[in-house]
N, C-alpha and C. Protein backbone atom coordinates (compact mmCIF):
# COMPACT_ATOMS: atom_id res chain seq x y z
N UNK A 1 -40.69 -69.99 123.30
CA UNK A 1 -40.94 -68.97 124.28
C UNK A 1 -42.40 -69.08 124.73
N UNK A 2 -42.80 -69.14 125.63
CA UNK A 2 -44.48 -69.15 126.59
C UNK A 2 -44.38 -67.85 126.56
N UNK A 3 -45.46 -67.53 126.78
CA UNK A 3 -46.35 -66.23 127.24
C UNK A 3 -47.65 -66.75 127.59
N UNK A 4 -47.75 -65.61 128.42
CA UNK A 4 -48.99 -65.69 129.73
C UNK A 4 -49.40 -64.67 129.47
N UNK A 5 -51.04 -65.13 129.65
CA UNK A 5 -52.60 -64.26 129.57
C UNK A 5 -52.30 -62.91 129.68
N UNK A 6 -51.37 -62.70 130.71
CA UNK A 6 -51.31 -60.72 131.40
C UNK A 6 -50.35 -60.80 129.89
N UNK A 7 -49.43 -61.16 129.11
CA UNK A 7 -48.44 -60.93 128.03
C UNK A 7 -50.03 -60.68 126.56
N UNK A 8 -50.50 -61.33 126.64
CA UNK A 8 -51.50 -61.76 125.60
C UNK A 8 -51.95 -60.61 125.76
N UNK A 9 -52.94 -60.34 126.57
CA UNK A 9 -53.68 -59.24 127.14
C UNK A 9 -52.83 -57.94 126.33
N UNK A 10 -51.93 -57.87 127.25
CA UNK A 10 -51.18 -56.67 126.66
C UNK A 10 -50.81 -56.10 125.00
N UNK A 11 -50.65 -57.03 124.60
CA UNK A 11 -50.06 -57.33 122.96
C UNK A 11 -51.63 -56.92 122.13
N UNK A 12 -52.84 -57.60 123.06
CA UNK A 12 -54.18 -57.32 121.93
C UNK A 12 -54.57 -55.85 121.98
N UNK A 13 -54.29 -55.43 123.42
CA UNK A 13 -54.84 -54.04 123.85
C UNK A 13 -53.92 -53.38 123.12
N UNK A 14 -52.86 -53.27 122.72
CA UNK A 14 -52.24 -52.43 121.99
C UNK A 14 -52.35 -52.64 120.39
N UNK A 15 -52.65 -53.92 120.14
CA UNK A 15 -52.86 -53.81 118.75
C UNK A 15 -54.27 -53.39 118.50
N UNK A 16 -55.09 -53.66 119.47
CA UNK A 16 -56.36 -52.61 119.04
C UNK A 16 -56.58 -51.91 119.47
N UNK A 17 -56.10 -50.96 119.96
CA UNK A 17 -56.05 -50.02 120.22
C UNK A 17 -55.42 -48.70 118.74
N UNK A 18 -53.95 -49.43 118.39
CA UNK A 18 -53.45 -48.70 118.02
C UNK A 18 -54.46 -48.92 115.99
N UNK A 19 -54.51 -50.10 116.11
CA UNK A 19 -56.27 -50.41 114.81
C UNK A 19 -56.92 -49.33 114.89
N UNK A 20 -57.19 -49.28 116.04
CA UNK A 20 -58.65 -48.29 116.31
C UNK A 20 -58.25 -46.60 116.19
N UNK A 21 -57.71 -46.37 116.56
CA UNK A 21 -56.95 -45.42 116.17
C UNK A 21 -56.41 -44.97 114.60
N UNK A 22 -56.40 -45.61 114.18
CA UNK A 22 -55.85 -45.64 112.57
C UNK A 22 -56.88 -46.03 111.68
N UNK A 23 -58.23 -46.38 112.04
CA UNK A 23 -59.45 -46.55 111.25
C UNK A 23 -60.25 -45.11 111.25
N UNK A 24 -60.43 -44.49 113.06
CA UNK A 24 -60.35 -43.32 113.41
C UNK A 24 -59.69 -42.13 112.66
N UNK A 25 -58.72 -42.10 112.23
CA UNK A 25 -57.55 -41.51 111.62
C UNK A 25 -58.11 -41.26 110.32
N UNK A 26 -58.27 -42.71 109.70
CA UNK A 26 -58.72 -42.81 107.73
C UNK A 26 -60.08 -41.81 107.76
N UNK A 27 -61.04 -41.98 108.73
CA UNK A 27 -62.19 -41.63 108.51
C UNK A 27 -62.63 -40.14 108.94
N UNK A 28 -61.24 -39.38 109.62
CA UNK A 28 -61.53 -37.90 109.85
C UNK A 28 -62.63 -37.98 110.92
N UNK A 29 -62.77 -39.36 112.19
CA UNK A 29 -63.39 -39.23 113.27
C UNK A 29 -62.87 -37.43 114.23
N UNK A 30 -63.68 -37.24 115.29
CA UNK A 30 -62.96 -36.43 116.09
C UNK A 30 -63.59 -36.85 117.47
N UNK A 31 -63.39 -36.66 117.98
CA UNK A 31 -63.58 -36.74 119.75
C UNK A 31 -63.99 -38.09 120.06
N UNK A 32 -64.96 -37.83 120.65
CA UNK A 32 -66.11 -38.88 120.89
C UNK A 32 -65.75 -40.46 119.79
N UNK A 33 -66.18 -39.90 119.02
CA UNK A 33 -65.81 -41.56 117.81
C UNK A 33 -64.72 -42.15 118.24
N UNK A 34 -63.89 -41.24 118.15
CA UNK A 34 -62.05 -41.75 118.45
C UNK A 34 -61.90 -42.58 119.84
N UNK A 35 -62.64 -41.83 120.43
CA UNK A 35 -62.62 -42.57 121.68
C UNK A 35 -63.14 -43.89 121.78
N UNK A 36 -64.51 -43.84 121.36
CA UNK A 36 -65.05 -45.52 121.31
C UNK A 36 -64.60 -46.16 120.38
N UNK A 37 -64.14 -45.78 119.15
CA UNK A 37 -63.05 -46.57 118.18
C UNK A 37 -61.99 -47.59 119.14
N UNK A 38 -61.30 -46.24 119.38
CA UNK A 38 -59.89 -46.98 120.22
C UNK A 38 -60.60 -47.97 121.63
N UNK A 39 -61.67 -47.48 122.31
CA UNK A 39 -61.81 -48.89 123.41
C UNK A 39 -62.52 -49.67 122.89
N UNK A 40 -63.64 -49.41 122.02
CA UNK A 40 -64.02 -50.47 121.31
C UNK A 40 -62.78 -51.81 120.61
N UNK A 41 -61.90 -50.88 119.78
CA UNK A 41 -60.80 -51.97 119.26
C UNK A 41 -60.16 -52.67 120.18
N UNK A 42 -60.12 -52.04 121.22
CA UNK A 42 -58.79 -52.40 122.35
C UNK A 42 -59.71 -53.79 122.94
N UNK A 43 -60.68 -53.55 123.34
CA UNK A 43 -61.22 -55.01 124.15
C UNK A 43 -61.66 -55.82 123.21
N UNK A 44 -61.78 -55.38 121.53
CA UNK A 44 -61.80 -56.63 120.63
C UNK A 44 -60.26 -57.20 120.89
N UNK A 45 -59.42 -56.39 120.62
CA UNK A 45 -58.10 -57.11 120.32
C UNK A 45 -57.58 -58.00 121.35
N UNK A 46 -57.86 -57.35 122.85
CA UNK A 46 -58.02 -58.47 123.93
C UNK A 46 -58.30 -59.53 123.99
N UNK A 47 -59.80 -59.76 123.43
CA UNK A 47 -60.50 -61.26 123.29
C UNK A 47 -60.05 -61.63 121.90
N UNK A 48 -59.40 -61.71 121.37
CA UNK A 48 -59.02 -62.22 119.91
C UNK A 48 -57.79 -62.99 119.98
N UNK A 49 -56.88 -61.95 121.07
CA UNK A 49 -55.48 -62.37 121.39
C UNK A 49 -55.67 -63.54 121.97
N UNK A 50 -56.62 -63.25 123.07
CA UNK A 50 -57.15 -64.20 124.63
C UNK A 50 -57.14 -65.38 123.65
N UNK A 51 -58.50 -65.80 122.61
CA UNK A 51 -58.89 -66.77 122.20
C UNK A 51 -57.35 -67.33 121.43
N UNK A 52 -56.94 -66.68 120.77
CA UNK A 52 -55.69 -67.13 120.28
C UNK A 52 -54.81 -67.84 120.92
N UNK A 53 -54.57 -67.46 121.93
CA UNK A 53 -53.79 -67.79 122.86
C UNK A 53 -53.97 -68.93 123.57
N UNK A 54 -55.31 -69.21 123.66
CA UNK A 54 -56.02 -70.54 124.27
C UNK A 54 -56.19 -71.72 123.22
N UNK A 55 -56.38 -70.94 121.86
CA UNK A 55 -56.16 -72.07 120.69
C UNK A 55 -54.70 -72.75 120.84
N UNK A 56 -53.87 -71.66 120.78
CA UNK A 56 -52.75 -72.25 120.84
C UNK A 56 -51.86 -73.25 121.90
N UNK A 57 -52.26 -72.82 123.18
CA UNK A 57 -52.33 -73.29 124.34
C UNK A 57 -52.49 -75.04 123.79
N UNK A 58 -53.98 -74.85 123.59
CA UNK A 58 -54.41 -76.38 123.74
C UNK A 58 -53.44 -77.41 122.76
N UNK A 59 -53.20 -76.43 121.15
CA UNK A 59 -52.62 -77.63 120.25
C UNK A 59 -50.80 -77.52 120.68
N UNK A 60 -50.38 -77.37 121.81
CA UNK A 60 -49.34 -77.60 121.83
C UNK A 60 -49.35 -78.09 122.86
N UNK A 61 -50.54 -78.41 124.04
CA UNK A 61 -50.87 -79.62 124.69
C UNK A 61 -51.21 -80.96 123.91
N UNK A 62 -51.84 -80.82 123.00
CA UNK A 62 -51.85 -81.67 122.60
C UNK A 62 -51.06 -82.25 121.31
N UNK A 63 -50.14 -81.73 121.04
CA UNK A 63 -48.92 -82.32 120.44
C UNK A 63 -47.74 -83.07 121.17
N UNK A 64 -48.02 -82.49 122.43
CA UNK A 64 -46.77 -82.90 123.20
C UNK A 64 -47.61 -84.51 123.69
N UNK A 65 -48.97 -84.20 124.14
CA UNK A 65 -49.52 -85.24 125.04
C UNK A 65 -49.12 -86.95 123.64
N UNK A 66 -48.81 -86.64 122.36
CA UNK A 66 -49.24 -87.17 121.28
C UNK A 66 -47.65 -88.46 121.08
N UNK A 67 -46.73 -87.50 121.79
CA UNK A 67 -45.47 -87.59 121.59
C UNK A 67 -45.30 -89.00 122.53
């Protein structure tokens, strides 16, 4: 199955988001914290997915190119 960047994207923002939220949660944050928790996590989980996604990208270019 492929997936594309806007799929990636989506999958990190929700997993950090929903991280950030649940670190928020353990630590009895309220307002404010919670908030930069959850966008803070959310655009880590973005670029984590992103990079992932580009790792992976490449070694299955280059498995195939190998073939």
């Amino acid at each position: 199955m492929k997936f594309g960047t806007d799929i990636a994207c989506a999958l990190g923002l929700l997993a950090g988001t929903t991280f950030g939220s649940g670190i928020a949660f353990l630590f009895g944050w309220q307002a404010y914290r919670v908030l930069t928790s959850v966008a803070v996590f959310g655009v880590v989980g973005i670029i984590i997915t992103i990079a992932v996604f580009r790792l992976l990208h490449r070694k299955s270019l280059s498995t195939s190119n190998s073939r």
